[in-house]
N, C-alpha and C. Protein backbone atom coordinates (compact mmCIF):
# COMPACT_ATOMS: atom_id res chain seq x y z
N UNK A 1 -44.73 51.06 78.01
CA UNK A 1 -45.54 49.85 78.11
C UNK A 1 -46.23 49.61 76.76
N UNK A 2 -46.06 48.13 76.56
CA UNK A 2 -46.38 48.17 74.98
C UNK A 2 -48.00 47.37 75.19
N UNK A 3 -49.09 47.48 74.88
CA UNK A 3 -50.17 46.44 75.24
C UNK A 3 -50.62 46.16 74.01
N UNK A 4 -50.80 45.25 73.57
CA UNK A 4 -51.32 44.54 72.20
C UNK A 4 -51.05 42.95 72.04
N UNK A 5 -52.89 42.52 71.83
CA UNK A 5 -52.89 41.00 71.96
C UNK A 5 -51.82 40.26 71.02
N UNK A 6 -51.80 40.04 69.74
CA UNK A 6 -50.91 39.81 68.60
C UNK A 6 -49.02 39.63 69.19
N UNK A 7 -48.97 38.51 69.81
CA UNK A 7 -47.84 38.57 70.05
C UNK A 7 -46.56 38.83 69.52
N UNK A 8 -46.95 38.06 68.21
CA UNK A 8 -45.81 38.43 67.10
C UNK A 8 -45.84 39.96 67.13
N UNK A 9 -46.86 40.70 66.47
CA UNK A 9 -46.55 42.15 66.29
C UNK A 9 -46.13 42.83 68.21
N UNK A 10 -46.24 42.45 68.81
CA UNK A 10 -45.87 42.73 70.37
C UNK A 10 -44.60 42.81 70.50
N UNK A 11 -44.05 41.41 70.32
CA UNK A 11 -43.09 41.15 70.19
C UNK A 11 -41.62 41.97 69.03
N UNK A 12 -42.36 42.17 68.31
CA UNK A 12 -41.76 43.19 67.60
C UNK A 12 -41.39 44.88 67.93
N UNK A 13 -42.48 45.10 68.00
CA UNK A 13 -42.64 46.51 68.90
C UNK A 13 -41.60 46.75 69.69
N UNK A 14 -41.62 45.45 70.71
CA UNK A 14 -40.72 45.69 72.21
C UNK A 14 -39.18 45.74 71.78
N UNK A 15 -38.95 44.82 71.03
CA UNK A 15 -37.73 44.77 70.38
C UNK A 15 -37.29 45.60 69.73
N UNK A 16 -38.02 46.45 68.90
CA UNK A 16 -37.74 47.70 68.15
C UNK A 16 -37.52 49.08 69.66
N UNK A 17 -38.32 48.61 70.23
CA UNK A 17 -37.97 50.09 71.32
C UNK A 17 -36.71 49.25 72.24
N UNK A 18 -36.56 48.15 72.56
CA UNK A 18 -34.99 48.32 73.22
C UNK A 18 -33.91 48.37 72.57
N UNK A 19 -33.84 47.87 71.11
CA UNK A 19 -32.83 48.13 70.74
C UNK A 19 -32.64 49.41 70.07
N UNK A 20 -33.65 50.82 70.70
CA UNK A 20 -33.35 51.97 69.89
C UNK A 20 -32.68 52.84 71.14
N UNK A 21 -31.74 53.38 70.84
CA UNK A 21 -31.50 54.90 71.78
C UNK A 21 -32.08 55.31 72.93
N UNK A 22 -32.44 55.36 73.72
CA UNK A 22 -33.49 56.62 74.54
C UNK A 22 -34.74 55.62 74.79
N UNK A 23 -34.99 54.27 74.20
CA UNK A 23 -36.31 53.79 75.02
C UNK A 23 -35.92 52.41 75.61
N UNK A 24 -36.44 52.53 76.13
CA UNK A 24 -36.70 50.96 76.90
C UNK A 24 -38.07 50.67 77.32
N UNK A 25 -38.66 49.20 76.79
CA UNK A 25 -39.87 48.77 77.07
C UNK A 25 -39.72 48.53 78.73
N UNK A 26 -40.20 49.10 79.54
CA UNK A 26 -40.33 48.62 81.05
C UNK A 26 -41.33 47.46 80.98
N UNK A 27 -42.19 47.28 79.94
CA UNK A 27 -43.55 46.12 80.54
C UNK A 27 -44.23 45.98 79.18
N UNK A 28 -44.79 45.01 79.05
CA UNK A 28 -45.67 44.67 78.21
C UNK A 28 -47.13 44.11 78.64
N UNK A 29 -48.03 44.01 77.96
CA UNK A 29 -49.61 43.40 78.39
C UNK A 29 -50.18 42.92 76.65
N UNK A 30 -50.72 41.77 77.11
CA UNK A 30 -51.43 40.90 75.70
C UNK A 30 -53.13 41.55 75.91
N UNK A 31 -53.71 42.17 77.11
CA UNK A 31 -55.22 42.86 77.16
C UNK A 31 -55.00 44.26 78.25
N UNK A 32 -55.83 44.94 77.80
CA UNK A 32 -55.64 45.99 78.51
C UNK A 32 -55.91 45.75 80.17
N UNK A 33 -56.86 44.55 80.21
CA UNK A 33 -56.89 44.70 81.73
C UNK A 33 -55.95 43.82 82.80
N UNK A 34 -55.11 43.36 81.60
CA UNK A 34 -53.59 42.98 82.24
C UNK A 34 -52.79 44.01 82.66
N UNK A 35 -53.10 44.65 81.87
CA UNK A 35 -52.08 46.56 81.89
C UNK A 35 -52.49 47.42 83.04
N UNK A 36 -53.78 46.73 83.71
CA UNK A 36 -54.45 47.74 84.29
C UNK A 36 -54.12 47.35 85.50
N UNK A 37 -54.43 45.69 85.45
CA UNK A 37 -53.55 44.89 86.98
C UNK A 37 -52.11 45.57 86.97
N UNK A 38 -51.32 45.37 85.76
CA UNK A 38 -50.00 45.70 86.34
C UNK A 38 -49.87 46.67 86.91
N UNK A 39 -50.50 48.12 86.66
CA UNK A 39 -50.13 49.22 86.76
C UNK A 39 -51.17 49.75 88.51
N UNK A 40 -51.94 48.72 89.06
CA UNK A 40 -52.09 48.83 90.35
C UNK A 40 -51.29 48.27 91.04
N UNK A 41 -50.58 47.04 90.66
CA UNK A 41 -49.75 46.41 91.21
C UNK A 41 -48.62 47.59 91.67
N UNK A 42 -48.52 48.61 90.93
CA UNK A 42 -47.54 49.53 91.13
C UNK A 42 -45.59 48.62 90.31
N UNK A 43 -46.51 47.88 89.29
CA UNK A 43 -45.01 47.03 88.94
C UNK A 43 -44.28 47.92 87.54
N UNK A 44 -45.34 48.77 87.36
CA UNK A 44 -44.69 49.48 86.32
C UNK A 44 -45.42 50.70 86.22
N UNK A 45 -44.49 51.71 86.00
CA UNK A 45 -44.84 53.05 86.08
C UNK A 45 -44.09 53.67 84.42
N UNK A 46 -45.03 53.96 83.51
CA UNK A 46 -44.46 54.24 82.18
C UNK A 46 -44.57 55.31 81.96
N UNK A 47 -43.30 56.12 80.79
CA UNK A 47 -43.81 57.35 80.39
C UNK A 47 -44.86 57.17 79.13
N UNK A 48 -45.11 56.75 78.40
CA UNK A 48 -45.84 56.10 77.10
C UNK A 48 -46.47 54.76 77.84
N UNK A 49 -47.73 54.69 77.16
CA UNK A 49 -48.79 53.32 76.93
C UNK A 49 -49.13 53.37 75.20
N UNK A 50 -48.36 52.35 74.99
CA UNK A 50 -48.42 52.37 73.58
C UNK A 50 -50.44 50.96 73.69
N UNK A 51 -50.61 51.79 73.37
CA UNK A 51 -52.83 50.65 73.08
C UNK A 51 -53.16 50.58 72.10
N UNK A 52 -53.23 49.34 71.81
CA UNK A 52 -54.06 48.64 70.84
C UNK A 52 -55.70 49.10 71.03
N UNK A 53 -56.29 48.58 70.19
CA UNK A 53 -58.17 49.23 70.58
C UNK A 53 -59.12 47.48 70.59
N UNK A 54 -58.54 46.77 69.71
CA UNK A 54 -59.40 45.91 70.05
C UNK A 54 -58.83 44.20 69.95
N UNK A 55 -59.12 44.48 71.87
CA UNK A 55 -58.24 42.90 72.00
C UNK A 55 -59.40 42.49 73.00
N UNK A 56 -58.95 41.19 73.57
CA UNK A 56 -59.99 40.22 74.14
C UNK A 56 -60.17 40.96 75.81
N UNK A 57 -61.46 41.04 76.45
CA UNK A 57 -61.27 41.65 77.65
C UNK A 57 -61.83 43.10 77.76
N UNK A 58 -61.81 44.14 77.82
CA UNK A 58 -61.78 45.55 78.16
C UNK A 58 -61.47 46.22 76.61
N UNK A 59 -62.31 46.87 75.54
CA UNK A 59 -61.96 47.11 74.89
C UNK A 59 -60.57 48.58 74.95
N UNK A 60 -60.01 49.04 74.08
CA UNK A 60 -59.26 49.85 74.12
C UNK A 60 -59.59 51.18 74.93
N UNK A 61 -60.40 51.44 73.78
CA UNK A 61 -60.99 53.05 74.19
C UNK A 61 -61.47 52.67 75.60
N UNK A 62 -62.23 51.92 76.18
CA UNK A 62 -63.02 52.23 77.42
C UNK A 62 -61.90 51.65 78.37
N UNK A 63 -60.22 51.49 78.09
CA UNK A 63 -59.38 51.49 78.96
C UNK A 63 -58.85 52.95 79.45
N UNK A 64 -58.60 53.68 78.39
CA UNK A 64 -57.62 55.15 78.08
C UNK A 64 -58.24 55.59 79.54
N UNK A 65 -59.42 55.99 79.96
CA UNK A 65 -59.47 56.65 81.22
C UNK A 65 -58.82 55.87 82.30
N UNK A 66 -58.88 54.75 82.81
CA UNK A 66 -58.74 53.67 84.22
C UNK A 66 -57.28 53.87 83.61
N UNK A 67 -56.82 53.82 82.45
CA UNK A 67 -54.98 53.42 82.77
C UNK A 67 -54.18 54.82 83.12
N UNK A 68 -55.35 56.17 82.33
CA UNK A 68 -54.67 57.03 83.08
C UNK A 68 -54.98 57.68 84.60
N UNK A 69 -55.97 57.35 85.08
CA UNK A 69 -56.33 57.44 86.48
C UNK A 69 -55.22 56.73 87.12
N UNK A 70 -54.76 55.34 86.67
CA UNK A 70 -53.90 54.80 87.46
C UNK A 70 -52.30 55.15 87.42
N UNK A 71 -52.42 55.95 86.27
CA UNK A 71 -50.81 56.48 85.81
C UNK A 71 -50.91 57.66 84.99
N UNK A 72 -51.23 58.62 86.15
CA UNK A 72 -51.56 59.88 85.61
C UNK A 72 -50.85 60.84 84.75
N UNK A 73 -49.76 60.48 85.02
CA UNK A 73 -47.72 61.11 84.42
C UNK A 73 -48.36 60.57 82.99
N UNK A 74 -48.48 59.59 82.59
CA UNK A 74 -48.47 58.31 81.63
C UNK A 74 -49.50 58.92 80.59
N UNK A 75 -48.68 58.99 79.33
CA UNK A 75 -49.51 59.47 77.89
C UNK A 75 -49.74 58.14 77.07
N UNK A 76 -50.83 58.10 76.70
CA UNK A 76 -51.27 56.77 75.84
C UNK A 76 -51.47 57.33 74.35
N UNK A 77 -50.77 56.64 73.68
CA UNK A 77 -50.66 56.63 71.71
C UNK A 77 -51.43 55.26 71.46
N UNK A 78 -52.73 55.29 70.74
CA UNK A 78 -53.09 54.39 70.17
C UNK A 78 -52.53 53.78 68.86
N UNK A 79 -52.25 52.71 68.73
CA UNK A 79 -51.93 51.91 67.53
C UNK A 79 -52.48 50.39 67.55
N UNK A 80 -52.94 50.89 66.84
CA UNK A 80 -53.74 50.17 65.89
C UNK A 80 -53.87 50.20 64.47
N UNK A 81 -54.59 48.65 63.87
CA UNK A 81 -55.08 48.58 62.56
C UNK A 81 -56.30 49.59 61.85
N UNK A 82 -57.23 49.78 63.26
CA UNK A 82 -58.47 50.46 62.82
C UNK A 82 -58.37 52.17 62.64
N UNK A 83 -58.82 52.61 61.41
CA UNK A 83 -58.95 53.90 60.89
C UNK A 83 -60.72 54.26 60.89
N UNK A 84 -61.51 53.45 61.88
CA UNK A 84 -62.57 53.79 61.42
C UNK A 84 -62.98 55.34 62.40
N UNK A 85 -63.91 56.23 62.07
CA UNK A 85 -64.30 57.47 62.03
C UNK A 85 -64.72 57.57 63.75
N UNK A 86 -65.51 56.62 64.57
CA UNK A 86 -65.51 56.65 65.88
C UNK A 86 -64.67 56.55 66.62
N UNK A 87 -63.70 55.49 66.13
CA UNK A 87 -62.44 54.83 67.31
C UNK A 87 -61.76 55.87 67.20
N UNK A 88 -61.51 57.08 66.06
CA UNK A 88 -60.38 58.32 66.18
C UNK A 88 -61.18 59.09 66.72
N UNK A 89 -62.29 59.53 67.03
CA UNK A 89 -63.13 60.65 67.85
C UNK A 89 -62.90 60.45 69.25
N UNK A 90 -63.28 59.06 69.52
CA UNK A 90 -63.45 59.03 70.39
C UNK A 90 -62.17 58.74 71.31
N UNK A 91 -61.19 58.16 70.48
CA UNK A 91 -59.72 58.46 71.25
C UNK A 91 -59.31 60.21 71.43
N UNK A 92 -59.45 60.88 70.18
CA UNK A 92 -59.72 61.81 70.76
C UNK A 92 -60.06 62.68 72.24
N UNK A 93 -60.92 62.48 71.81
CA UNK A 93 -62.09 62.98 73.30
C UNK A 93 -61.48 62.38 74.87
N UNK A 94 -61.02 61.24 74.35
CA UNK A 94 -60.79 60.47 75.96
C UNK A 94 -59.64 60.46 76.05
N UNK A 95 -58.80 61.37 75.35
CA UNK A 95 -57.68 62.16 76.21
C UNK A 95 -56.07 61.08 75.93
N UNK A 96 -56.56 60.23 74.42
CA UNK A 96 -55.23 59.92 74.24
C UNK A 96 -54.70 60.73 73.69
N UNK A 97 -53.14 60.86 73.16
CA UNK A 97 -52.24 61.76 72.90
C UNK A 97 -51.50 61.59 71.64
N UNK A 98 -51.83 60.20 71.42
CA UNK A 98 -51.84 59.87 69.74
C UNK A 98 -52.34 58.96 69.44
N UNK A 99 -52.45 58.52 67.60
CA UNK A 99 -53.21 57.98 67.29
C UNK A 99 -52.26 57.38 65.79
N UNK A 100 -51.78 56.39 65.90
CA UNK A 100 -51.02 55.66 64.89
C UNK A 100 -51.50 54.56 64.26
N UNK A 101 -51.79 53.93 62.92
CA UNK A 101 -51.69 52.98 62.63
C UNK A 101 -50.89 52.10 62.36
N UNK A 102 -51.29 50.81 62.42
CA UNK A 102 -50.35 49.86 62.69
C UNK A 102 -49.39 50.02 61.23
N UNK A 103 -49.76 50.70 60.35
CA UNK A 103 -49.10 50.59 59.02
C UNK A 103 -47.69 51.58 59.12
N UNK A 104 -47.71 51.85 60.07
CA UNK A 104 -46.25 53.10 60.05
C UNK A 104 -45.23 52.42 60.83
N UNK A 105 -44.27 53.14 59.82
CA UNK A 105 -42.83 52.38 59.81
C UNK A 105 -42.52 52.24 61.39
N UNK A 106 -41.01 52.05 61.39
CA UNK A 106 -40.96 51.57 63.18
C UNK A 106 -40.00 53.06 63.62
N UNK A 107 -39.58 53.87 62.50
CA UNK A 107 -38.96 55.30 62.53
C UNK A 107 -40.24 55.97 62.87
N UNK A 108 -41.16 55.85 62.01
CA UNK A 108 -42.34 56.76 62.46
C UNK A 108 -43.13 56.42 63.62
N UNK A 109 -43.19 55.53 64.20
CA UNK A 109 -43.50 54.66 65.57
C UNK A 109 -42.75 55.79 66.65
N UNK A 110 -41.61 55.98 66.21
CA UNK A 110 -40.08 56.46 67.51
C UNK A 110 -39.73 57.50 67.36
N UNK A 111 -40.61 57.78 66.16
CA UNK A 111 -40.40 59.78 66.20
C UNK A 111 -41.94 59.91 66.98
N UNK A 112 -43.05 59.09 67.07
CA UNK A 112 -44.32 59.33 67.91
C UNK A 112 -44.00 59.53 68.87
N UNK A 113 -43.85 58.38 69.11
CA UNK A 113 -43.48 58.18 70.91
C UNK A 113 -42.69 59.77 71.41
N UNK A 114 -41.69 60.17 70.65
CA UNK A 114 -40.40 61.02 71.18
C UNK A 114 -41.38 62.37 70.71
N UNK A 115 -42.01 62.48 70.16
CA UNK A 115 -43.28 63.67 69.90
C UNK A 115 -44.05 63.56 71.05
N UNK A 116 -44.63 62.53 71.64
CA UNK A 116 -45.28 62.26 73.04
C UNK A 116 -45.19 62.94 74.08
N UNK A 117 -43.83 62.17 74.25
CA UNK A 117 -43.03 62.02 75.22
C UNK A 117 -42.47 64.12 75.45
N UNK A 118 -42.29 64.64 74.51
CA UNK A 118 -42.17 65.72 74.82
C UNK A 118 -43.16 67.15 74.40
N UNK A 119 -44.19 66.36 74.98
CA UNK A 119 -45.62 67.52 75.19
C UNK A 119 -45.97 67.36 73.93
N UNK A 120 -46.03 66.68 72.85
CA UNK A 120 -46.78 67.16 72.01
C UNK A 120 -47.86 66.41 71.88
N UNK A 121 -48.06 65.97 69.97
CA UNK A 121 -48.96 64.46 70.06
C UNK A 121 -48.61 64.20 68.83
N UNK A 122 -48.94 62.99 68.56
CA UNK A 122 -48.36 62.08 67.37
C UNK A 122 -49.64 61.71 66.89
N UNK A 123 -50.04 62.06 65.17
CA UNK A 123 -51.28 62.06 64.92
C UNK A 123 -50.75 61.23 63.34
N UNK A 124 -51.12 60.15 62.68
CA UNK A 124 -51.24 59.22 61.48
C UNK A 124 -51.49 60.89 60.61
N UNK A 125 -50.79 61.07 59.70
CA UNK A 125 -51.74 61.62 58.85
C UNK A 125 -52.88 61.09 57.71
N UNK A 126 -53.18 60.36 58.14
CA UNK A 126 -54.37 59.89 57.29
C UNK A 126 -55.48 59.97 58.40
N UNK A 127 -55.13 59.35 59.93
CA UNK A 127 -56.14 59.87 60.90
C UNK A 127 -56.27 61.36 61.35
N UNK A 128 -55.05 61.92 60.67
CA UNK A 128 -55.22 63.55 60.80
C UNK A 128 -56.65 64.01 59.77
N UNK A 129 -56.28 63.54 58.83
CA UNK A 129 -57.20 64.08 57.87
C UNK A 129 -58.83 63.36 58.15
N UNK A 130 -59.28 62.37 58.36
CA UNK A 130 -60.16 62.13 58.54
C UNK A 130 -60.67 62.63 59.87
N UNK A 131 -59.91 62.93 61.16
CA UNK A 131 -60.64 64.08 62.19
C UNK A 131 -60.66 65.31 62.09
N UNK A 132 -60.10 65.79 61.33
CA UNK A 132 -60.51 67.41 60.83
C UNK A 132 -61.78 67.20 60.26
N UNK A 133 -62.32 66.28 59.25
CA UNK A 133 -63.30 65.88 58.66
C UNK A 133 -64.81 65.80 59.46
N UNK A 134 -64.29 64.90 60.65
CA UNK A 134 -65.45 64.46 61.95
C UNK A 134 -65.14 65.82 62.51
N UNK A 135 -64.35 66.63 62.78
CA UNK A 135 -64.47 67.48 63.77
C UNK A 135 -65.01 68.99 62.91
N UNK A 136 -65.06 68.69 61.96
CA UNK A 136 -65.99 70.07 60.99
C UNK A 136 -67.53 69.68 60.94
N UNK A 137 -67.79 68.21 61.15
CA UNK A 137 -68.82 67.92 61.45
C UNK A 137 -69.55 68.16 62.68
N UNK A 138 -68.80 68.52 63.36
CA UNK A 138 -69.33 68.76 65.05
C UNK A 138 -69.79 70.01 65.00
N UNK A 139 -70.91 70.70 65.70
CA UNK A 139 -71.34 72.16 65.83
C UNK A 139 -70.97 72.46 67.40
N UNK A 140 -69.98 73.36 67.07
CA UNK A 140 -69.66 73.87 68.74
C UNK A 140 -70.57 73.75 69.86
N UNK A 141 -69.91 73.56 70.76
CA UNK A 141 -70.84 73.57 72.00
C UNK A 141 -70.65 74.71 72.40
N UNK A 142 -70.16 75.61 72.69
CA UNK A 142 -70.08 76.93 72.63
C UNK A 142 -69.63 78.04 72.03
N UNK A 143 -69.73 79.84 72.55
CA UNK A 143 -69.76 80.12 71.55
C UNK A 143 -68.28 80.68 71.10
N UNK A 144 -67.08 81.00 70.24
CA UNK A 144 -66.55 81.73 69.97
C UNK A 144 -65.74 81.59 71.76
N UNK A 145 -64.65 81.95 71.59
CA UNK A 145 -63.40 82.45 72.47
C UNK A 145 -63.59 84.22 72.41
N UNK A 146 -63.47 84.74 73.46
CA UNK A 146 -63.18 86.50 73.49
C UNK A 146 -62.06 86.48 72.44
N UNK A 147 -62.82 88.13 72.16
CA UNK A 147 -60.75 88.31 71.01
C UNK A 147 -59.57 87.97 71.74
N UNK A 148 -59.23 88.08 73.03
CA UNK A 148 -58.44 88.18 73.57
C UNK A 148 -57.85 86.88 73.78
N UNK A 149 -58.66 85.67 73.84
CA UNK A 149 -58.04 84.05 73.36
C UNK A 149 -57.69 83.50 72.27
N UNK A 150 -58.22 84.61 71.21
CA UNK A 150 -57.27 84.28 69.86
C UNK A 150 -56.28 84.25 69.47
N UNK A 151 -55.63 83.17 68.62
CA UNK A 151 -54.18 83.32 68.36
C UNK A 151 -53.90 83.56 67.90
N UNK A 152 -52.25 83.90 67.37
CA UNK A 152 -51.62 85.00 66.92
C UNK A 152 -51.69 84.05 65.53
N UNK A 153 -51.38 84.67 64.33
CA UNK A 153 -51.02 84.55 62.94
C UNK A 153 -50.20 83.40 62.98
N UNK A 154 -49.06 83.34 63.94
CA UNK A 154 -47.77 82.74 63.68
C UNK A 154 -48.55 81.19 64.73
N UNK A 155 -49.36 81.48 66.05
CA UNK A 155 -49.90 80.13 66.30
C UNK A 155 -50.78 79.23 65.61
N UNK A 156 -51.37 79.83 65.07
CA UNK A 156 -52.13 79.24 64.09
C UNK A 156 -51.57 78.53 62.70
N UNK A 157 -50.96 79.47 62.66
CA UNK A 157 -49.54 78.20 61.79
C UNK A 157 -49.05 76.72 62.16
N UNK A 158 -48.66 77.37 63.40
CA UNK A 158 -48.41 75.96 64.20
C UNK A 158 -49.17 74.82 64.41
N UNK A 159 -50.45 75.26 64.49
CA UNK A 159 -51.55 74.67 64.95
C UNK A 159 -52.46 73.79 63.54
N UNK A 160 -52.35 74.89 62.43
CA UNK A 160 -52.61 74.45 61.34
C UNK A 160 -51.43 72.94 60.65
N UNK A 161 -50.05 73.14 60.78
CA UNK A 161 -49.33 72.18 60.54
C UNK A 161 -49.62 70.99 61.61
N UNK A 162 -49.64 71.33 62.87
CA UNK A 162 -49.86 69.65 63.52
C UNK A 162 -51.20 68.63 62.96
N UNK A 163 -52.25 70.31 63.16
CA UNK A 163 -53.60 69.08 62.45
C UNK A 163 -53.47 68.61 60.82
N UNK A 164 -51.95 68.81 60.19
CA UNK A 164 -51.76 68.28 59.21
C UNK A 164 -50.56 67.12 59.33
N UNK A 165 -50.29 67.23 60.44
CA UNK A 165 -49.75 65.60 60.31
C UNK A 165 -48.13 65.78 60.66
N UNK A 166 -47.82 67.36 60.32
CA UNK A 166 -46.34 67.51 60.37
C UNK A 166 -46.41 67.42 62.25
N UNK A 167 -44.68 66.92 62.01
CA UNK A 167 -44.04 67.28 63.54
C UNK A 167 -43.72 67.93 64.22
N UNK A 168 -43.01 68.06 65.42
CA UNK A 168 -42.06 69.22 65.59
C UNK A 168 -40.84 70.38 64.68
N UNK A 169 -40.36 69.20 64.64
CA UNK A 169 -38.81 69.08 63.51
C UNK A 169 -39.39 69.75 62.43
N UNK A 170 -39.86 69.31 61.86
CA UNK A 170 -40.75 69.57 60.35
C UNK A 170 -41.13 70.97 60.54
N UNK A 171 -41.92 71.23 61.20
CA UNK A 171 -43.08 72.83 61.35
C UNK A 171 -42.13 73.70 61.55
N UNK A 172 -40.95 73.16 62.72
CA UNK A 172 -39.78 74.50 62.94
C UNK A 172 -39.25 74.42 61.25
N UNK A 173 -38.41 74.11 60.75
CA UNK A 173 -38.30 74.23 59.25
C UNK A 173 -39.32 74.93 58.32
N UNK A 174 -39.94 74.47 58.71
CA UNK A 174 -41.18 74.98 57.59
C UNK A 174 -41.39 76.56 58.01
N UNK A 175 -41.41 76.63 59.09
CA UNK A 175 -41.81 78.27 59.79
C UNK A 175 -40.35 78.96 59.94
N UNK A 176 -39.22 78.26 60.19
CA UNK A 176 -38.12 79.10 59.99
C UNK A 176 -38.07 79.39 61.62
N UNK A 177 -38.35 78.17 62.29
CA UNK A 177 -38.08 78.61 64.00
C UNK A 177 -37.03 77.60 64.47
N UNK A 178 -37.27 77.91 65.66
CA UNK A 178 -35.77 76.56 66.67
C UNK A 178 -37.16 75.51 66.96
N UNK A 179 -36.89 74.40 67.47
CA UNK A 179 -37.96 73.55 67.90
C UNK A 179 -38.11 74.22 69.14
N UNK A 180 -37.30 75.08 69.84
CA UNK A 180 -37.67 75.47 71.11
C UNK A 180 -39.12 76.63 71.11
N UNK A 181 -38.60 77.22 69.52
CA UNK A 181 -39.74 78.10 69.16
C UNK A 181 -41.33 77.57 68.97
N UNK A 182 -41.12 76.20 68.74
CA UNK A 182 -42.39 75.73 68.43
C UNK A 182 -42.83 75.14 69.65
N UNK A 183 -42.10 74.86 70.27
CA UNK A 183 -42.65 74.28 71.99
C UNK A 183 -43.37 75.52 72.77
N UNK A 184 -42.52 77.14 72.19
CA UNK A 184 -43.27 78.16 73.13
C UNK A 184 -44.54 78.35 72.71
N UNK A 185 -45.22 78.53 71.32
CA UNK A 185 -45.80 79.03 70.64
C UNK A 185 -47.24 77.56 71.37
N UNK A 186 -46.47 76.47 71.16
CA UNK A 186 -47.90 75.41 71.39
C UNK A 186 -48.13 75.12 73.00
N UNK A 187 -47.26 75.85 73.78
CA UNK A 187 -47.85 76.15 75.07
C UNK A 187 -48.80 77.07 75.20
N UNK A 188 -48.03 78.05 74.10
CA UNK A 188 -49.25 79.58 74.82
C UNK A 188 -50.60 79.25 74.00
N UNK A 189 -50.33 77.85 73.29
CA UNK A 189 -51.88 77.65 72.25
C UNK A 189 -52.79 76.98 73.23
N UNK A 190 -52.08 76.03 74.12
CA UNK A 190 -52.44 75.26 75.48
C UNK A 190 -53.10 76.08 75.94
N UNK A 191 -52.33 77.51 76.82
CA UNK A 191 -53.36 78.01 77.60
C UNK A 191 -53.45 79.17 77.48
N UNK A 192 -53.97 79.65 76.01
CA UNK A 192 -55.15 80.06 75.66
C UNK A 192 -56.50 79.66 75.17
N UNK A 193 -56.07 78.41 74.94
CA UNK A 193 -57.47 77.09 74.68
C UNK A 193 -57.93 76.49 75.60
N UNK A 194 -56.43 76.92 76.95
CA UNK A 194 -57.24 76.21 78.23
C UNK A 194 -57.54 74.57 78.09
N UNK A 195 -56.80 73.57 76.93
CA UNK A 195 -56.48 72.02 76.81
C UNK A 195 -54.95 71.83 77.19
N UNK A 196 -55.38 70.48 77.17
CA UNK A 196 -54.01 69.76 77.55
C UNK A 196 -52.88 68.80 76.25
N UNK A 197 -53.57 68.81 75.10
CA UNK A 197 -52.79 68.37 74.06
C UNK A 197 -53.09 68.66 72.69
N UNK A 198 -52.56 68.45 71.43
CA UNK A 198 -52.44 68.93 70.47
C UNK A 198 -54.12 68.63 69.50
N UNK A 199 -54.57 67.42 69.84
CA UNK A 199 -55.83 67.02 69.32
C UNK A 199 -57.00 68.19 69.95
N UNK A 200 -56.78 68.40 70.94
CA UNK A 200 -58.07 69.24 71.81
C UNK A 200 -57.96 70.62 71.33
N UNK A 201 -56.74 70.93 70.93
CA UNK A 201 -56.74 72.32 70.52
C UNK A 201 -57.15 72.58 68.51
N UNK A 202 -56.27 71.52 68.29
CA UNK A 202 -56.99 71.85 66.76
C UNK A 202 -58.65 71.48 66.73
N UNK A 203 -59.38 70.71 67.91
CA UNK A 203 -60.65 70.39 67.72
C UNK A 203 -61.15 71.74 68.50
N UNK A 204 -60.77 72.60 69.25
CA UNK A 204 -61.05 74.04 68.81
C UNK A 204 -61.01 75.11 67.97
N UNK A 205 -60.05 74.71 67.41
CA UNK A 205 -59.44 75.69 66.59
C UNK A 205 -60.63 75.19 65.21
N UNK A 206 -60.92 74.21 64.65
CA UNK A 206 -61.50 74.16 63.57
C UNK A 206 -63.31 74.76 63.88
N UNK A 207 -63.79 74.04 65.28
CA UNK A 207 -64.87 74.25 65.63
C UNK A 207 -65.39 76.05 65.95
N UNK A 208 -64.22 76.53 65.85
CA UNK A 208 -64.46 77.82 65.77
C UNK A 208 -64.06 78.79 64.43
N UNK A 209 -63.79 77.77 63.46
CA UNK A 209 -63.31 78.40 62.63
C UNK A 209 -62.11 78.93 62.25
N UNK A 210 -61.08 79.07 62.65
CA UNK A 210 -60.01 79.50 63.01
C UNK A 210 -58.88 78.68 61.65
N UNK A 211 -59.29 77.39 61.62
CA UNK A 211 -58.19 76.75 60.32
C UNK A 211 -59.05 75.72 59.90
């Protein structure tokens, strides 16, 4: 589901994901609380909510919870124009799963989505770097993990390359693993951090010091 007021750029989007491989736009929405009717309507059930943050109606961020209450399966990637320092925290925090600007190519759009789509998260590296930034600014809310929730040398690798922007593909290369190797390694980072995606864990991992 693609939601973004800007029809032209909408319109583009949708067209770029049907005519690629492996996606198909099931639905589109010009405001999020069109997206929100549709998706009670039960007229569309998506694996991706591709969200814009600021259109007429329901701003972005204060959609991400109600669209995933209503489509719980359903991972939301923000894209958008805005890089400012709240709208990435706070997508963050409210449990989207990426965070793209509108400035990335339509390859880097469809390697997100397909990063999404298979447990990970798709992070701008330029919004990578500026939430490591906000999130070194944060003072833990609690204290330290037991030794025994710490990760190994080789997860922290892993963990260190996503909050730098690299991918799947990329990090297995870089580390000299299978991508299957990097899927095991960022599960057992899951639950030993006890989160559910790649942003929540590097915003532990820094808040404790760790990378």
């Amino acid at each position: 589901m693609v939601v973004e007021d800007n029809s032209v750029y909408r319109n583009a989007i949708v067209s770029s994901l049907n005519k690629s491989d492996g996606f198909t736009c099931i639905a589109e929405a010009s405001t999020s609380d069109q997206a929100m009717r549709a998706l009670e309507a039960e007229s569309a059930d998506p694996d991706i909510i591709l969200l814009d943050l600021e259109m007429p109606g329901t701003h972005g961020l204060d959609a991400i919870a109600p669209l995933l209450e209503l489509a719980p399966r359903s991972r939301i990637i923000i894209l958008t124009q805005s890089d400012r320092e709240s709208h990435i925290l706070q997508s963050i925090t409210r449990r989207a799963s990426g965070y793209l600007l509108k400035t990335a190519t339509r390859s880097e759009i469809l390697n997100g989505i397909r990063e999404v789509h298979d447990g990970g998260a798709s992070i701008d590296p330029k919004v990578a770097h500026i939430a490591l930034k906000l999130i070194r600014r944060i003072q833990p809310d609690s204290p330290p993990e037991d030794d025994d929730q710490l990760l190994t040398a080789r997860e922290l690798d892993v963990l260190q390359l996503l909050s730098d922007g690299y991918v799947k593909k990329e990090i297995a290369e870089k580390l000299e693993l299978s991508p299957h190797g990097v899927d095991k390694r960022m599960r057992r980072i899951y639950d030993k951090l006890q989160v559910q995606n790649v942003a929540a864990a590097v915003a532990t991992a820094v808040r404790n010091g760790w990378i």
